[in-house]
Protein backbone atom coordinates (compact mmCIF):
# COMPACT_ATOMS: atom_id res chain seq x y z
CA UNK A 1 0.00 0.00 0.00
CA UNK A 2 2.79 2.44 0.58
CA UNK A 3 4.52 2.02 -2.69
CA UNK A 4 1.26 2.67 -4.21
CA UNK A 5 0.63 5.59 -2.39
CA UNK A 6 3.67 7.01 -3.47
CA UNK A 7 3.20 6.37 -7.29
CA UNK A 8 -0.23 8.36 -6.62
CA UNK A 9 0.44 11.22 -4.55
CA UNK A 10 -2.90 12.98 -5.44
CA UNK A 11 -5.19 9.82 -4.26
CA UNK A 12 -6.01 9.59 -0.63
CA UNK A 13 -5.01 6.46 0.77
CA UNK A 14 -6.16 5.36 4.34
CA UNK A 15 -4.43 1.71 5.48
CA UNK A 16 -5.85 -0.23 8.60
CA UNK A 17 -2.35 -0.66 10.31
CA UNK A 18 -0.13 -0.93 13.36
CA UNK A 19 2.62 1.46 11.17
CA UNK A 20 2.59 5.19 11.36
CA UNK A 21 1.27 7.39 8.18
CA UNK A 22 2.90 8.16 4.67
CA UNK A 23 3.72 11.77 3.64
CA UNK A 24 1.70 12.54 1.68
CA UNK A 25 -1.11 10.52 1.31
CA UNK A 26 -1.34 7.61 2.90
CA UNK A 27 -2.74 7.46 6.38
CA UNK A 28 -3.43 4.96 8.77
CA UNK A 29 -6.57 3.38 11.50
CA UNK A 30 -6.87 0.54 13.73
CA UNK A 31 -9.08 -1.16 16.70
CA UNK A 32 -8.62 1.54 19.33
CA UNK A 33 -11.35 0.16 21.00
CA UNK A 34 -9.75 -0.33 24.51
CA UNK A 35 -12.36 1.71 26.19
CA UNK A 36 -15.39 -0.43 25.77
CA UNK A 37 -13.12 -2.91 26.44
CA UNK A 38 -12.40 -1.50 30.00
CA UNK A 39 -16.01 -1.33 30.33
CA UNK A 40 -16.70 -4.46 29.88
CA UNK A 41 -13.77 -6.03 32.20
CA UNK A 42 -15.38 -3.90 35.08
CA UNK A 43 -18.87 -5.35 34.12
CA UNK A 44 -17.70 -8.76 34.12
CA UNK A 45 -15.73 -8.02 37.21
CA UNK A 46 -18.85 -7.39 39.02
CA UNK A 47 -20.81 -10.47 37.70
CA UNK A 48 -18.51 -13.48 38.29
CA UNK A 49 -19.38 -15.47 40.68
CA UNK A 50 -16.38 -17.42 40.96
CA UNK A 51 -14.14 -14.49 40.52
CA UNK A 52 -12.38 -16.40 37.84
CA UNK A 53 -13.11 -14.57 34.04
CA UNK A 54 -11.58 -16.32 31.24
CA UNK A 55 -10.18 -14.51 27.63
CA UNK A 56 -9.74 -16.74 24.50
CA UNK A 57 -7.91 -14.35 22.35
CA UNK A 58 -6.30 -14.48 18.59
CA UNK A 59 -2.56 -14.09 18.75
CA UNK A 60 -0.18 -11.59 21.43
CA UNK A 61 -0.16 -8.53 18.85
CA UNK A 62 -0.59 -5.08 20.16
CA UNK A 63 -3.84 -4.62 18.49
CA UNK A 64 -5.19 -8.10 20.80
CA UNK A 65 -3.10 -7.08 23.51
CA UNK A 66 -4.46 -3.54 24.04
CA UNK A 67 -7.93 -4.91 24.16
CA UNK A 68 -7.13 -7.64 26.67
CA UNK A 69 -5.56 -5.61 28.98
CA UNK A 70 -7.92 -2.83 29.47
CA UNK A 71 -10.73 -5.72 29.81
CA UNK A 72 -8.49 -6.92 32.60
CA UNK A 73 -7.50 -3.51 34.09
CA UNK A 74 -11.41 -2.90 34.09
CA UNK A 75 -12.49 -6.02 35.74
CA UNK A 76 -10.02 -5.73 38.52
CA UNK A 77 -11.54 -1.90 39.21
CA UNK A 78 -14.51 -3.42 40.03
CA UNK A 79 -13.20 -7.28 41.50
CA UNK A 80 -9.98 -6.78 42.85
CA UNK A 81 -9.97 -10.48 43.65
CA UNK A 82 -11.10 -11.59 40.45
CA UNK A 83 -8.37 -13.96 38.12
CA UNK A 84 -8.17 -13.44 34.68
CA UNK A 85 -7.05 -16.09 32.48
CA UNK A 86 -6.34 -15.94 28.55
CA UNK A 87 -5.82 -18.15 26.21
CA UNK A 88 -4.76 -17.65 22.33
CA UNK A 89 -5.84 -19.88 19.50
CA UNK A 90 -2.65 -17.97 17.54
CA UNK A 91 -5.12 -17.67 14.28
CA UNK A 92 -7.26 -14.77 13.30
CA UNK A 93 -10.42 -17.99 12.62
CA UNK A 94 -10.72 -20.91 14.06
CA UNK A 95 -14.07 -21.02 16.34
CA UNK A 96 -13.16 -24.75 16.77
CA UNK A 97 -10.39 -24.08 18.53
CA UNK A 98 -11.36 -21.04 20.27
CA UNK A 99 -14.35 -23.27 21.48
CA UNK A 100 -11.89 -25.48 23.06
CA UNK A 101 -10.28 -23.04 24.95
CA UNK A 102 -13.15 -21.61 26.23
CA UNK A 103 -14.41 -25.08 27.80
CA UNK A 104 -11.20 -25.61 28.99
CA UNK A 105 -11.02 -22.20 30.65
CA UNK A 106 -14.44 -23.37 31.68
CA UNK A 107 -13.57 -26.72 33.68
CA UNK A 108 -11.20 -24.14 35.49
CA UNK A 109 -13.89 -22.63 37.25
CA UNK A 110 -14.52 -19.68 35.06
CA UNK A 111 -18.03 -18.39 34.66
CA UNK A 112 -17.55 -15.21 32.55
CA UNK A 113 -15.94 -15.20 28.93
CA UNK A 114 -14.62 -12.68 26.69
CA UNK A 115 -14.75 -13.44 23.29
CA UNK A 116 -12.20 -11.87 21.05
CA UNK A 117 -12.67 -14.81 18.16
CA UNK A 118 -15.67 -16.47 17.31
CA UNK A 119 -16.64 -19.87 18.65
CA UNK A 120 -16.35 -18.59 22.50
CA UNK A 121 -20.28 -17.69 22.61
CA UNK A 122 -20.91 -20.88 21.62
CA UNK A 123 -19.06 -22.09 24.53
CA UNK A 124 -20.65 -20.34 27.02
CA UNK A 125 -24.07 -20.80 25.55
CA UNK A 126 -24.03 -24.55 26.26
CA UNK A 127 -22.65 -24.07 29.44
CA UNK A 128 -25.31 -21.15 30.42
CA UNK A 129 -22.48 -18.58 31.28
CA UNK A 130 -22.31 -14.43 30.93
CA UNK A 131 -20.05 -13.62 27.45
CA UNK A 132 -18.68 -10.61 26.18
CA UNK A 133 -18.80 -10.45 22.33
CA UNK A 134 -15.81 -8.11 19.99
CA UNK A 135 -15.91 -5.62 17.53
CA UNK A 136 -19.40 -5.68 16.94
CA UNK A 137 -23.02 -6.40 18.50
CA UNK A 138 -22.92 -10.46 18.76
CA UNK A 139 -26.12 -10.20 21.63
CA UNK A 140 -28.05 -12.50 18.79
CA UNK A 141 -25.85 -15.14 19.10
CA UNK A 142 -26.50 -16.25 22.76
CA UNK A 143 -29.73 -13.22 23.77
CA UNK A 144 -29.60 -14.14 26.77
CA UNK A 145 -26.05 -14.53 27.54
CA UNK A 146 -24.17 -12.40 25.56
CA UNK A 147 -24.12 -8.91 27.96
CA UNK A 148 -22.57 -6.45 26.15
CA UNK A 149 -19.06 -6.12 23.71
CA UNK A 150 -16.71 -3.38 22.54
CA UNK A 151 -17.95 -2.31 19.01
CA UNK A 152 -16.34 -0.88 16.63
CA UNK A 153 -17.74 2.06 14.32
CA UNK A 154 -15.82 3.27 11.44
CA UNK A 155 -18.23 5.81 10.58
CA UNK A 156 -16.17 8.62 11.80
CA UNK A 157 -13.39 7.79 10.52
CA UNK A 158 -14.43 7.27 6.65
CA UNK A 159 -16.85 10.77 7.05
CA UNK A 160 -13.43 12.84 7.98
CA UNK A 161 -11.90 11.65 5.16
CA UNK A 162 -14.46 11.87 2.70
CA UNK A 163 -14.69 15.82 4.36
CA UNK A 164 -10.96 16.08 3.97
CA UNK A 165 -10.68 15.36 0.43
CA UNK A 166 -14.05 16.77 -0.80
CA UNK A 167 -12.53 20.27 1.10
CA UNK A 168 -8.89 19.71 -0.42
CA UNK A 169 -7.22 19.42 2.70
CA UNK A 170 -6.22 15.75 2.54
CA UNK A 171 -3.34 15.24 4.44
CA UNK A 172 -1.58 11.89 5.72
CA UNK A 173 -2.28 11.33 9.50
CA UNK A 174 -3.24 8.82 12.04
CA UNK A 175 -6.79 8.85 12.79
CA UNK A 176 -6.72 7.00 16.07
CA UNK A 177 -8.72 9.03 17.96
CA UNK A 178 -11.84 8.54 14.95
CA UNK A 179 -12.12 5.11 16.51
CA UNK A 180 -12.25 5.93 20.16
CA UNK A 181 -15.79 6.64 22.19
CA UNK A 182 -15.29 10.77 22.39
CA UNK A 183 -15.82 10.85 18.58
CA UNK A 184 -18.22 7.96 18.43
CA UNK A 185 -15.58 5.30 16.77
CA UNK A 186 -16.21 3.16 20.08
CA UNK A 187 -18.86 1.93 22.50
CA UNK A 188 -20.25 -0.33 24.52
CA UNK A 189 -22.94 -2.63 22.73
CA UNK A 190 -26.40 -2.27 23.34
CA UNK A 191 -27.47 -4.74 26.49
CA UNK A 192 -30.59 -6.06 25.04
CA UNK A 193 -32.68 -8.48 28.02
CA UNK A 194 -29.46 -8.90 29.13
CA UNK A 195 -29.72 -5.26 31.24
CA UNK A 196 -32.28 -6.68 34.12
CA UNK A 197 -29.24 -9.29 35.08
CA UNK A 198 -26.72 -6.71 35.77
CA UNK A 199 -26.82 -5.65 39.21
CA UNK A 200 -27.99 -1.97 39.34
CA UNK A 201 -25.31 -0.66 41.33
CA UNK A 202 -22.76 -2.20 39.01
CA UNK A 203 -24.07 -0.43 36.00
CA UNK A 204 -24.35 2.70 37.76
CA UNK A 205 -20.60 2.18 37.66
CA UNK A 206 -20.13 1.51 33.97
CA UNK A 207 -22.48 4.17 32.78
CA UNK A 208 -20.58 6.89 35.26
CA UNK A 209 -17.28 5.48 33.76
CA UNK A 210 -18.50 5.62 30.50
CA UNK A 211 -19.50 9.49 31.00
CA UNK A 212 -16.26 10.57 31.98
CA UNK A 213 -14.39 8.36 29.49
CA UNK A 214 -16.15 10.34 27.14
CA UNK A 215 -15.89 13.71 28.49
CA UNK A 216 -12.12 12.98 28.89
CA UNK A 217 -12.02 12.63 32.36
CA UNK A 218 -11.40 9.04 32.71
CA UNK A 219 -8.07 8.03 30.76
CA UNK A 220 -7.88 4.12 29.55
CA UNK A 221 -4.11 2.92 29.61
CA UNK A 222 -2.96 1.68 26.36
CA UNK A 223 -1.22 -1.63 27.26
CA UNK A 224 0.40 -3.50 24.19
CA UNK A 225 1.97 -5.79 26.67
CA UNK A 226 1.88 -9.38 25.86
CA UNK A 227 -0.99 -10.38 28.78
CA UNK A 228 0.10 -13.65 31.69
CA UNK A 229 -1.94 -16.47 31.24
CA UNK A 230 -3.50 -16.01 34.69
CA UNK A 231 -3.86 -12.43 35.68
């Protein structure tokens, strides 16, 4: 994509990547959806009954890793006590295998699941447990399970650009903060029937959290780290 770019300066090129932008042209997103993320560590946090959450997760890259950690930094704001364990699959797709981790995380006492790959939800559906879906509202694949999710909304960031280029004023840049919650690139997905099961005091917490991430008074650490297997 860069050498393109550079053989058509005049075209506006925008590259979902880890790398910084191009001069002059060529700019860059990703998944800086760590906040929802946080929000939905410090709801599962507060719903575990056995204080044990598990992750199944794709592969330790910073794009996974930031997620994972501010899940984990959220559900120990609200649990201190509560273990996190994660598991990768090391592939973008396999729900098979994802599956298996899950249960396995499962017969280790965990009763709340994050799903960063498919094939977790199912998990928990047969076992009855709270899940966390990624990227995107996945309430219809367990209604009654599935609590919430950090989505993803690329809306803002494809309407800036358009803007910038229809005004002339194109320029190569990161647009990072077009996929956080303060300009709508991030939130928490909708809770569905899933609401009534979350204890009321608990979401008082997420929703005030959720205010001030907003509002930029609440800061969510970005953590590439490579995540422990038991946190």
């Amino acid at each position: 994509v860069r050498r393109v770019a550079a053989k058509y300066p005049k075209i506006a090129f925008v590259f979902g990547s880890g790398g910084g932008p191009a001069d002059p042209n060529m700019s860059v997103f990703d998944n800086w959806i760590q906040e929802p993320a946080y929000l939905c560590g410090m709801l599962a946090g507060g719903m575990t009954k056995s204080n044990k959450i598990g992750i199944v997760a794709a592969m330790p890259i910073p794009e996974v890793d930031r997620l994972i950690n501010a899940f984990i930094a959220g559900a120990k704001s609200t649990n201190p006590n509560a273990k996190v364990m994660v598991s990768f699959i090391n592939s973008f797709f396999d729900p098979a295998a994802a599956k298996e981790a899950a249960l396995a995380q499962i017969d280790g006492g965990v009763d709340v699941l994050y799903a960063e790959r498919d094939g977790v939800i199912e998990a928990a559906k047969e076992k009855g447990l709270f899940a966390f879906g990624n990227m995107s509202d996945q309430n219809a694949a367990a209604p009654d399970l599935v609590v919430s999710g950090p989505v993803w909304n690329m809306d803002p960031t494809v309407s800036y650009v358009i803007s910038q280029v229809k005004a002339g004023t194109y320029t190569a840049q990161d647009l990072k903060d077009f996929s956080m919650m303060a300009k709508g690139g991030a939130s928490l997905a909708p809770f569905h029937n899933v609401q009534g099961k979350i204890p009321a005091d608990l979401l008082k917490k997420v929703q005030d959290a959720e205010a001030q991430i907003k509002s930029g008074a609440l800061r969510i650490d970005i953590n590439e780290g490579q995540p422990q297997a038991v946190n």
